[in-house]
Protein backbone atom coordinates (compact mmCIF):
# COMPACT_ATOMS: atom_id res chain seq x y z
CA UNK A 1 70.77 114.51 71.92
CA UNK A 2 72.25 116.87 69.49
CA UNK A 3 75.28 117.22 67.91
CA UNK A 4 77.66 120.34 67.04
CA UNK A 5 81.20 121.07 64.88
CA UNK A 6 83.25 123.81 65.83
CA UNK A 7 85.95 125.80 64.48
CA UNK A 8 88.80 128.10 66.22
CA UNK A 9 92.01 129.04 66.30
CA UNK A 10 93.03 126.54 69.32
CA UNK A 11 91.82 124.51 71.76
CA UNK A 12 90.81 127.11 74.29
CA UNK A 13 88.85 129.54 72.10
CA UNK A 14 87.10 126.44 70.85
CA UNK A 15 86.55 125.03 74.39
CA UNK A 16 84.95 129.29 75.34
CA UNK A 17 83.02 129.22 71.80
CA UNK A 18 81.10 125.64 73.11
CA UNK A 19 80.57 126.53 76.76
CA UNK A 20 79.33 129.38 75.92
CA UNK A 21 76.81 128.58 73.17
CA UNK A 22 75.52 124.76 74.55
CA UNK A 23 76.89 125.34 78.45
CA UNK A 24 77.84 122.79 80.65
CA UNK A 25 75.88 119.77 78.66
CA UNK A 26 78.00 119.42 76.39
CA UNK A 27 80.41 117.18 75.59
CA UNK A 28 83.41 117.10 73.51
CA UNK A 29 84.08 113.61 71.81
CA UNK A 30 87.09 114.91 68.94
CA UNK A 31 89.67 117.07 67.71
CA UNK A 32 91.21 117.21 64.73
CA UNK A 33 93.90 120.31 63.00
CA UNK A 34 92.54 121.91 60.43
CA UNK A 35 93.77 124.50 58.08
CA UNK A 36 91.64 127.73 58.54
CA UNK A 37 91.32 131.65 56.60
CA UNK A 38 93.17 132.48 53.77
CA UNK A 39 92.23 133.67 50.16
CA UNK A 40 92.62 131.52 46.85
CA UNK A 41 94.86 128.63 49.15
CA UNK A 42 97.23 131.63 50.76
CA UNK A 43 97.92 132.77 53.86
CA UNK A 44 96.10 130.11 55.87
CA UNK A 45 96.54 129.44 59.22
CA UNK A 46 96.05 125.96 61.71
CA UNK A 47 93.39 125.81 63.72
CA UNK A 48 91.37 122.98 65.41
CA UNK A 49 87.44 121.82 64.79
CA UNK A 50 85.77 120.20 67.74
CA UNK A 51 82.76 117.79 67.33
CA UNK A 52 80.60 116.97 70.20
CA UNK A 53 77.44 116.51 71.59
CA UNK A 54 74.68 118.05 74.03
CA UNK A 55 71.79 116.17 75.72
CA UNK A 56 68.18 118.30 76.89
CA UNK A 57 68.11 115.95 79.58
CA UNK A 58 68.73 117.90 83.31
CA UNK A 59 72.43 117.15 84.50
CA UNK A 60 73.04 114.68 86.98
CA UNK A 61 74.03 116.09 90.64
CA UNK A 62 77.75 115.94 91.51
CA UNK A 63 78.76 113.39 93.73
CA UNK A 64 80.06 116.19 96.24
CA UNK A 65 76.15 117.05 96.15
CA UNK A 66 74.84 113.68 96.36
CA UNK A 67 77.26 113.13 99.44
CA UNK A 68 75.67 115.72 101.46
CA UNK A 69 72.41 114.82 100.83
CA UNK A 70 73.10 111.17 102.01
CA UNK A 71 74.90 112.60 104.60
CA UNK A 72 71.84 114.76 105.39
CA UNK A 73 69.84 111.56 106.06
CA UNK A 74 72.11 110.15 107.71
CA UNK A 75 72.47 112.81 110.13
CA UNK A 76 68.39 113.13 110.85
CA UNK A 77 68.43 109.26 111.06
CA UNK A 78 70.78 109.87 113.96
CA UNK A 79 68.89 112.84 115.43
CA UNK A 80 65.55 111.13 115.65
CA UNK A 81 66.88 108.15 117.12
CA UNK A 82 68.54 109.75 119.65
CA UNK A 83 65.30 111.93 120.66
CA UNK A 84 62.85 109.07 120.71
CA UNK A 85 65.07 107.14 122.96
CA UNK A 86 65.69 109.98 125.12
CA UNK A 87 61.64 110.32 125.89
CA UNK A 88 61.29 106.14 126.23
CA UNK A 89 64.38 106.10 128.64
CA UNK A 90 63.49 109.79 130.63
CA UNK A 91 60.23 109.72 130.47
CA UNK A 92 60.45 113.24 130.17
CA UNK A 93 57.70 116.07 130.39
CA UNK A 94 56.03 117.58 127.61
CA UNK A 95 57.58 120.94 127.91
CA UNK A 96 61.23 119.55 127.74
CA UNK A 97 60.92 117.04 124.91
CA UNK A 98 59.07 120.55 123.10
CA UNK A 99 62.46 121.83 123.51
CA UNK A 100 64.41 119.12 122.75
CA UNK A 101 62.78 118.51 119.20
CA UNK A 102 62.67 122.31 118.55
CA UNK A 103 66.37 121.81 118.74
CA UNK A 104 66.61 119.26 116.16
CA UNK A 105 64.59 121.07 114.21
CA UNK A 106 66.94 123.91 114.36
CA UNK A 107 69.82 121.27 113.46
CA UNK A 108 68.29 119.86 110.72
CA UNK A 109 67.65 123.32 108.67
CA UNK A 110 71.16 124.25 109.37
CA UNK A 111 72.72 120.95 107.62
CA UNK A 112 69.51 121.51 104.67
CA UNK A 113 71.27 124.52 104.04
CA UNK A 114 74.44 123.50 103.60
CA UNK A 115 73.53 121.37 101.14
CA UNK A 116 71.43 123.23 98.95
CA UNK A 117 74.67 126.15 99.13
CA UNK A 118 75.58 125.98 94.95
CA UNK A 119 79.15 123.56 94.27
CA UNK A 120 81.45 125.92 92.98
CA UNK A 121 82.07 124.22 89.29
CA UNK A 122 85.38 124.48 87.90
CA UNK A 123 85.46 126.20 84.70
CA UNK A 124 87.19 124.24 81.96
CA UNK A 125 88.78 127.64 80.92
CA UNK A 126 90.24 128.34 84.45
CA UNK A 127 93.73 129.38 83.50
CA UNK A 128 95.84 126.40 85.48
CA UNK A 129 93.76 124.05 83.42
CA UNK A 130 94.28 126.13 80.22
CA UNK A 131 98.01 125.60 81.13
CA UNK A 132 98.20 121.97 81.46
CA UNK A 133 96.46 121.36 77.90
CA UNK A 134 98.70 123.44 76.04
CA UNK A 135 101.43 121.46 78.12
CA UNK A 136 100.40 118.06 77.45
CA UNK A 137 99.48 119.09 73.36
CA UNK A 138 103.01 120.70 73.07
CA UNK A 139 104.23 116.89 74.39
CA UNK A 140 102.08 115.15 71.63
CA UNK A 141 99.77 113.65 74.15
CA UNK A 142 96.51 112.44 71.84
CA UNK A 143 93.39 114.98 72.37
CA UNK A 144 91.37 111.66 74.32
CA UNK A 145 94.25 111.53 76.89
CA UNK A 146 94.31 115.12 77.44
CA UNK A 147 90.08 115.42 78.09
CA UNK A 148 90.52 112.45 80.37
CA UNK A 149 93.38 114.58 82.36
CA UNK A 150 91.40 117.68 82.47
CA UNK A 151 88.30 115.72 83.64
CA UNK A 152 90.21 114.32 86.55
CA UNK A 153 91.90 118.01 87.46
CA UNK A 154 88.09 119.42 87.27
CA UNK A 155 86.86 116.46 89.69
CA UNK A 156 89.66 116.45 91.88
CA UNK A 157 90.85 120.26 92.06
CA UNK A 158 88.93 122.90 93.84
CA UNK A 159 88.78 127.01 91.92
CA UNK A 160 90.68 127.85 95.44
CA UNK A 161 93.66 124.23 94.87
CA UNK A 162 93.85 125.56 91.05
CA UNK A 163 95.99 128.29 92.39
CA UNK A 164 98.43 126.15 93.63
CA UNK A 165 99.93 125.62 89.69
CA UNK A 166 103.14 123.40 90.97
CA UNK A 167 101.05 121.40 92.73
CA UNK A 168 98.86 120.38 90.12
CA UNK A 169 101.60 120.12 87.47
CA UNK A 170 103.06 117.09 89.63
CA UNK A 171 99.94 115.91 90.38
CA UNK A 172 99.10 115.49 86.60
CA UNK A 173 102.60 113.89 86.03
CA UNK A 174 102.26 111.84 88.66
CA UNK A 175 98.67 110.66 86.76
CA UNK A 176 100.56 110.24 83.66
CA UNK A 177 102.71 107.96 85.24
CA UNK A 178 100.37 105.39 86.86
CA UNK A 179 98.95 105.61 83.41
CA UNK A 180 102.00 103.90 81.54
CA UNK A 181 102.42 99.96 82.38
CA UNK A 182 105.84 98.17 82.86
CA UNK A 183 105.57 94.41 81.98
CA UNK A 184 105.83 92.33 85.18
CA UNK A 185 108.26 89.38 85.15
CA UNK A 186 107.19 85.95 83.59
CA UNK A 187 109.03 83.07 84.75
CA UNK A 188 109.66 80.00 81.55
CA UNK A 189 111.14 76.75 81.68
CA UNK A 190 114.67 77.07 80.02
CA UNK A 191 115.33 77.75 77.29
CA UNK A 192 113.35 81.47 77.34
CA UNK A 193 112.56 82.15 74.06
CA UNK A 194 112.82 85.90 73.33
CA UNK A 195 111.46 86.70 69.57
CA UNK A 196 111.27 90.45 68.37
CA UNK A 197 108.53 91.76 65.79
CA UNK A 198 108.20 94.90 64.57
CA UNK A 199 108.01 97.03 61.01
CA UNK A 200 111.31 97.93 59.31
CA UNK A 201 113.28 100.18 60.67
CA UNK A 202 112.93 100.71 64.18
CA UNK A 203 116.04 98.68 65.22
CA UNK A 204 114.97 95.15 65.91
CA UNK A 205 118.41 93.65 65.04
CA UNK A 206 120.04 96.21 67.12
CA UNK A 207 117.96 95.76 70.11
CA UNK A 208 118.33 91.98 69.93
CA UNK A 209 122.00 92.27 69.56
CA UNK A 210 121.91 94.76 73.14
CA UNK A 211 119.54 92.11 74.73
CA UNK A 212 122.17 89.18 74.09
CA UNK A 213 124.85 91.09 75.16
CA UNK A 214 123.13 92.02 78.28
CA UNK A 215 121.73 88.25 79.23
CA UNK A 216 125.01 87.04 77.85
CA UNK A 217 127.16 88.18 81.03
CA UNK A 218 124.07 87.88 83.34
CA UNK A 219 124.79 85.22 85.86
CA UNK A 220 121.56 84.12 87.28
CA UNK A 221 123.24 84.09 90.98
CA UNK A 222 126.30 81.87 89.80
CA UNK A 223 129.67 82.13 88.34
CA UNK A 224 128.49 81.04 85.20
CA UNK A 225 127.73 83.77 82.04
CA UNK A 226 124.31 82.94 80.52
CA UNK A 227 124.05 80.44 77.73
CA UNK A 228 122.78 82.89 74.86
CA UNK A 229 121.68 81.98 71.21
CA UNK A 230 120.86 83.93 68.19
CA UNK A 231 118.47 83.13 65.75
CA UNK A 232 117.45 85.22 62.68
CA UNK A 233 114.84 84.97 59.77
CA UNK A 234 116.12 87.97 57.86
CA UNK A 235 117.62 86.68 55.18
CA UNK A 236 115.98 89.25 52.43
CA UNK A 237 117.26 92.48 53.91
CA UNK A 238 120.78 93.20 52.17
CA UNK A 239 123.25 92.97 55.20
CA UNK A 240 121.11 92.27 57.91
CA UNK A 241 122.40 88.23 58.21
CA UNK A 242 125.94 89.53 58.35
CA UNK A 243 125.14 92.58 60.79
CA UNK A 244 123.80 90.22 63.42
CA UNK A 245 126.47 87.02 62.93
CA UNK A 246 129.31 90.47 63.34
CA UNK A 247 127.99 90.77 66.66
CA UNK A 248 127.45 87.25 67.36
CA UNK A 249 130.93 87.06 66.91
CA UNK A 250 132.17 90.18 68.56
CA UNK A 251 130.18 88.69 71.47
CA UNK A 252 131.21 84.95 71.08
CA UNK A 253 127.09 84.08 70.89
CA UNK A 254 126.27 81.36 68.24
CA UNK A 255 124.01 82.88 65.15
CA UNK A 256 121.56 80.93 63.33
CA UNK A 257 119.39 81.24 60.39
CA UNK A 258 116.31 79.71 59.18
CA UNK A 259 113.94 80.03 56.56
CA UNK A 260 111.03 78.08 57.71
CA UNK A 261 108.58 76.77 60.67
CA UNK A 262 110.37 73.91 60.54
CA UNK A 263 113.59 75.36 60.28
CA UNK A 264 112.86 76.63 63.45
CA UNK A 265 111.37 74.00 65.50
CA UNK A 266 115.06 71.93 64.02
CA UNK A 267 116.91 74.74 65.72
CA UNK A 268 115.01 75.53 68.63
CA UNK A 269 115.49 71.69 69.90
CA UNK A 270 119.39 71.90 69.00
CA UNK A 271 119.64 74.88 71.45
CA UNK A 272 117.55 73.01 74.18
CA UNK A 273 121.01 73.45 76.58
CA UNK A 274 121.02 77.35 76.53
CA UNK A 275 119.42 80.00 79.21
CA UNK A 276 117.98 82.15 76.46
CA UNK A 277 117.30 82.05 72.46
CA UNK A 278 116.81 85.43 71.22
CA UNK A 279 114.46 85.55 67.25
CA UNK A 280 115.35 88.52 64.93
CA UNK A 281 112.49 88.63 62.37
CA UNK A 282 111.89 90.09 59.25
CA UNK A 283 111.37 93.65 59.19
CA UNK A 284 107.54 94.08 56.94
CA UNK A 285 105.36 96.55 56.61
CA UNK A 286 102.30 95.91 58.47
CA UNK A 287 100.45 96.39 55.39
CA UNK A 288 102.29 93.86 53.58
CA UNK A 289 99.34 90.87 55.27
CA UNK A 290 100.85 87.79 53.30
CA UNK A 291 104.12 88.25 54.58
CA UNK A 292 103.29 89.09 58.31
CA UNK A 293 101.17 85.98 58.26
CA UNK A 294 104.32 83.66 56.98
CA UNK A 295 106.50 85.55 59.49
CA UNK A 296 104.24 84.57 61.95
CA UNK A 297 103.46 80.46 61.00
CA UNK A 298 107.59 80.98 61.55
CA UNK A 299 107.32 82.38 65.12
CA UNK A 300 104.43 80.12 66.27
CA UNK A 301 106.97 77.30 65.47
CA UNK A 302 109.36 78.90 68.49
CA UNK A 303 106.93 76.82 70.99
CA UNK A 304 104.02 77.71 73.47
CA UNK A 305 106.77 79.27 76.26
CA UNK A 306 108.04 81.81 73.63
CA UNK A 307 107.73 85.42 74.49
CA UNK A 308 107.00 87.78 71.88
CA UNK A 309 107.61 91.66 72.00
CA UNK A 310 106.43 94.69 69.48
CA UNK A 311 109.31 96.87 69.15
CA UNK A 312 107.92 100.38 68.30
CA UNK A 313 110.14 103.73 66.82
CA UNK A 314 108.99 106.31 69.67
CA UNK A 315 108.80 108.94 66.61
CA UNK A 316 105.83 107.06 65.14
CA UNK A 317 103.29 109.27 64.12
CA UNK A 318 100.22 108.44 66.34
CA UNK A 319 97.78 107.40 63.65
CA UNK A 320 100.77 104.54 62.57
CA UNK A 321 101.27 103.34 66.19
CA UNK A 322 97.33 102.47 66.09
CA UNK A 323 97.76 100.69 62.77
CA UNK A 324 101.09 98.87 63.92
CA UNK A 325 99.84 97.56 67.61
CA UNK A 326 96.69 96.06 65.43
CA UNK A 327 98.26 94.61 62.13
CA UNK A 328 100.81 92.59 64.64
CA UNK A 329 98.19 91.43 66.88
CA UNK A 330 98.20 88.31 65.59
CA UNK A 331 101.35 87.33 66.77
CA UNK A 332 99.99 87.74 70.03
CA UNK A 333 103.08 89.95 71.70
CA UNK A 334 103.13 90.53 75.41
CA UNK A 335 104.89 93.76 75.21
CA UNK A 336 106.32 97.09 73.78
CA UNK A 337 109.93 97.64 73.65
CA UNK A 338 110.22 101.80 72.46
CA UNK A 339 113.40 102.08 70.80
CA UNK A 340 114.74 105.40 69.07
CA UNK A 341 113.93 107.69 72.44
CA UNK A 342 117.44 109.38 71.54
CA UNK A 343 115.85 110.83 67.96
CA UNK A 344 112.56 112.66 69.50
CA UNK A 345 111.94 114.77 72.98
CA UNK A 346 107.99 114.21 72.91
CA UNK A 347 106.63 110.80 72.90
CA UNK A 348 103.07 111.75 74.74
CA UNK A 349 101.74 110.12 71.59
CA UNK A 350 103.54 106.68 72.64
CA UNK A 351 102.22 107.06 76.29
CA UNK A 352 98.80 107.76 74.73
CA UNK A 353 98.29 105.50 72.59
CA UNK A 354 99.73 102.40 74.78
CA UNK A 355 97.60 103.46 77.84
CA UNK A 356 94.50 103.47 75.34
CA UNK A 357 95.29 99.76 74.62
CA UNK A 358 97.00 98.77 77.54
CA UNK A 359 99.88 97.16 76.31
CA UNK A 360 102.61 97.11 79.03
CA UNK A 361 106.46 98.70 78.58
CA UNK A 362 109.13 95.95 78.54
CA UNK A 363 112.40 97.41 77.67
CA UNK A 364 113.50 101.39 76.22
CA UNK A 365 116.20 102.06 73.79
CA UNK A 366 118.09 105.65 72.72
CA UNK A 367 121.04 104.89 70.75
CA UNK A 368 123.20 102.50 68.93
CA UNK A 369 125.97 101.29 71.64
CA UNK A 370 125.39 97.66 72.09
CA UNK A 371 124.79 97.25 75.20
CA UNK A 372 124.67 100.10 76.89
CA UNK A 373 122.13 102.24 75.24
CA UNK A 374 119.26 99.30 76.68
CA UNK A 375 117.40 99.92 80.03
CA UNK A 376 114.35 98.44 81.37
CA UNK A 377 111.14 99.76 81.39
CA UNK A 378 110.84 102.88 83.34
CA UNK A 379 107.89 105.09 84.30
CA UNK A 380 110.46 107.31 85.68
CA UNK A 381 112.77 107.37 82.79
CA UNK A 382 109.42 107.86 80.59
CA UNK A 383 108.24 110.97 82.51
CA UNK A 384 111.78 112.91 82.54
CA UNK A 385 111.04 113.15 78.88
CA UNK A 386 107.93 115.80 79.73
CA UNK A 387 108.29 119.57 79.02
CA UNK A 388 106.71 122.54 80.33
CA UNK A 389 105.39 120.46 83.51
CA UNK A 390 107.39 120.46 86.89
CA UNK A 391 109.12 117.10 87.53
CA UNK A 392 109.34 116.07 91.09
CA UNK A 393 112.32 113.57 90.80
CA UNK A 394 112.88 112.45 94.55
CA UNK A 395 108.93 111.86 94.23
CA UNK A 396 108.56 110.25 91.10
CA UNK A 397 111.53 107.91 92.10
CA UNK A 398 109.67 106.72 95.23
CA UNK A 399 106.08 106.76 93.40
CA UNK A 400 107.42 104.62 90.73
CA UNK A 401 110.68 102.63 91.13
CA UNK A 402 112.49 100.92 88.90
CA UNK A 403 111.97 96.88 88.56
CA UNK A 404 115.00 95.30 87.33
CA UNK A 405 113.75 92.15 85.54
CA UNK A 406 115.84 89.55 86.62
CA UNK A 407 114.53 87.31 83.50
CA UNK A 408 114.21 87.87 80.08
CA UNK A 409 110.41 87.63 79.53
CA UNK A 410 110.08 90.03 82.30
């Protein structure tokens, strides 16, 4: 196995400059921008370097080629067995069965021809497929997403479907969208304990303030509003106390704050009678370890049943959504809520990045209006967001509909 580094002025000429030097072996594994040209630190230019890899070893058939041949031996299984029981059962003269076998024969090179005809390979610079990279970069998805999308159009698309550009488009949005996951609904014993986590400034107090509002005039099925309580650990951010006890009031929900594990567990028990307890935490960096791991001895103290959700800015920068999903681990969240989708019309990054981890979509957020700008998670709603590919709405909304959780830890 050997390995290569290449340099061009995007991802196509790069993609020409390997296929043509190393051919079909090789294998791209990164990408990465680079700044290219120039003279003394002027007048350069982005561009992209692409490492990889190519193996001496032959290349493995495609499994459109390894399908005929089994279907090849299949098919002279068949033919034999039929001839040999024709003679036991006819008993027929030499002359015929001559025939009869000469036949076969002839069958048998026909179907060996078909297989050894050449599988038309799709080139990776085929102009559709050209098309749908640039798309999917211009949307921010990650260069790993993008190589597994053009992988599946090159397995799945013939030279002669490639023509067919609409199709494809919705095909490949129709991919991204069984790629994102919507967290399924998980059923407590009362109280549901909601708590929020996240770094500072990507609206956790906001979003918990929507989410009580919302579950506050819920009625479960019965006359009755929700029992809803606020509690909040924030007490170091200037304002942020009195921010969420303004809208505990505007809202008539109860607002509590606590310092300490066993602050909590204290207030936790006291609020045994209500439907749902939503947690505002403290907003910390994740690189700020001490504090996230006091934050957290302060959550564990909300009980086994409580649900913990990452809220993440959707105009994170990808390399800091990798970082935040792994320095909040710990706290063991079930889910992403993306907030900020109002501020940013490419989030590919977000859809990347979560698909690469597989951390399921609980709720979205794009503005300040408490409650309205709250919605559940969507695939649909997600997917509208795409440029430069052709959205199939009536399609998308019966390939992906929308699941109204009907409990808070759904």
């Amino acid at each position: 196995m050997e390995y290569f580094v290449e340099q061009a002025t995007s991802h196509r000429e790069a993609e020409h400059k390997i296929r043509t030097k190393y051919g079909d072996k090789a294998r791209i594994m990164h990408h990465r921008t680079i700044r290219m040209g120039g003279f003394l630190g002027l007048f350069q230019r982005e561009g992209v370097e692409v490492t990889g890899y190519f193996s001496h070893e032959p290349i493995k058939p495609r499994p459109e080629a390894v399908r005929k041949a089994a279907d090849l031996e299949e098919e002279k299984r068949r033919l034999l067995t039929a001839v040999k029981t024709d003679k036991s059962e006819k008993n027929e003269p030499t002359e015929k069965s001559d025939k009869t076998m000469e036949m076969v024969l002839d069958e048998l090179r026909r179907l060996r021809e078909s297989v050894e005809q050449p599988v038309a390979t799709v080139p990776a610079d085929h102009p559709t497929i050209v098309h749908v990279e640039e798309a999917l970069a211009f949307n921010d998805f990650t260069p790993t997403y993008i190589d597994e999308i053009v992988r599946r159009i090159r397995g799945e698309f013939s030279i002669d479907a490639l023509d067919d550009v609409e199709t494809v488009e919705e095909r490949v949005v129709e991919w991204i969208g069984e790629s994102i996951r919507i967290s399924e609904p998980i059923r407590q014993p009362r109280p549901d304990v909601f708590v929020l986590v996240g770094p500072t400034g990507v609206g956790k107090t906001t979003t918990i303030a929507k989410l009580a509002a919302h579950y506050g005039v819920t009625t479960n099925g019965s006359t009755r509003r929700n029992e809803v309580r606020i509690i909040t650990i924030d007490n170091y951010r200037i304002g942020a106390k009195e921010q969420i006890e303004t809208y505990g009031t505007i809202m008539g929900i109860p607002v509590s704050c606590v310092d300490s594990a066993a602050d909590m567990k204290k207030q936790i028990a006291l609020y045994q009678d209500a439907d749902v307890i939503f947690v505002d935490t403290i907003g910390k960096s994740p690189r700020q370890f001490s504090q996230l791991g006091e934050m957290n001895e302060v959550v564990r103290a909300c009980g086994s049943n409580a649900q913990v959700h990452l809220a993440v800015s959707a105009t994170t920068k990808t390399s800091d959504l990798y970082e935040l999903l792994r320095q909040f681990e710990p706290f063991g969240y079930r889910s992403i809520i993306v907030t900020k989708l109002d501020e940013t019309t490419r989030i590919g990054n977000v859809i990347s990045v979560l698909h690469e981890k597989q951390k399921p979509i609980s709720y979205l957020t794009d503005g300040q209006r408490v409650p309205e700008n709250l919605e559940v998670g969507s695939v649909e709603r997600l997917l509208l967001t795409l440029e430069r590919l052709r959205i199939n709405r009536r399609r998308l909304s019966e390939r992906f509909p929308i699941h109204e959780h009907g409990d808070v830890n759904g």
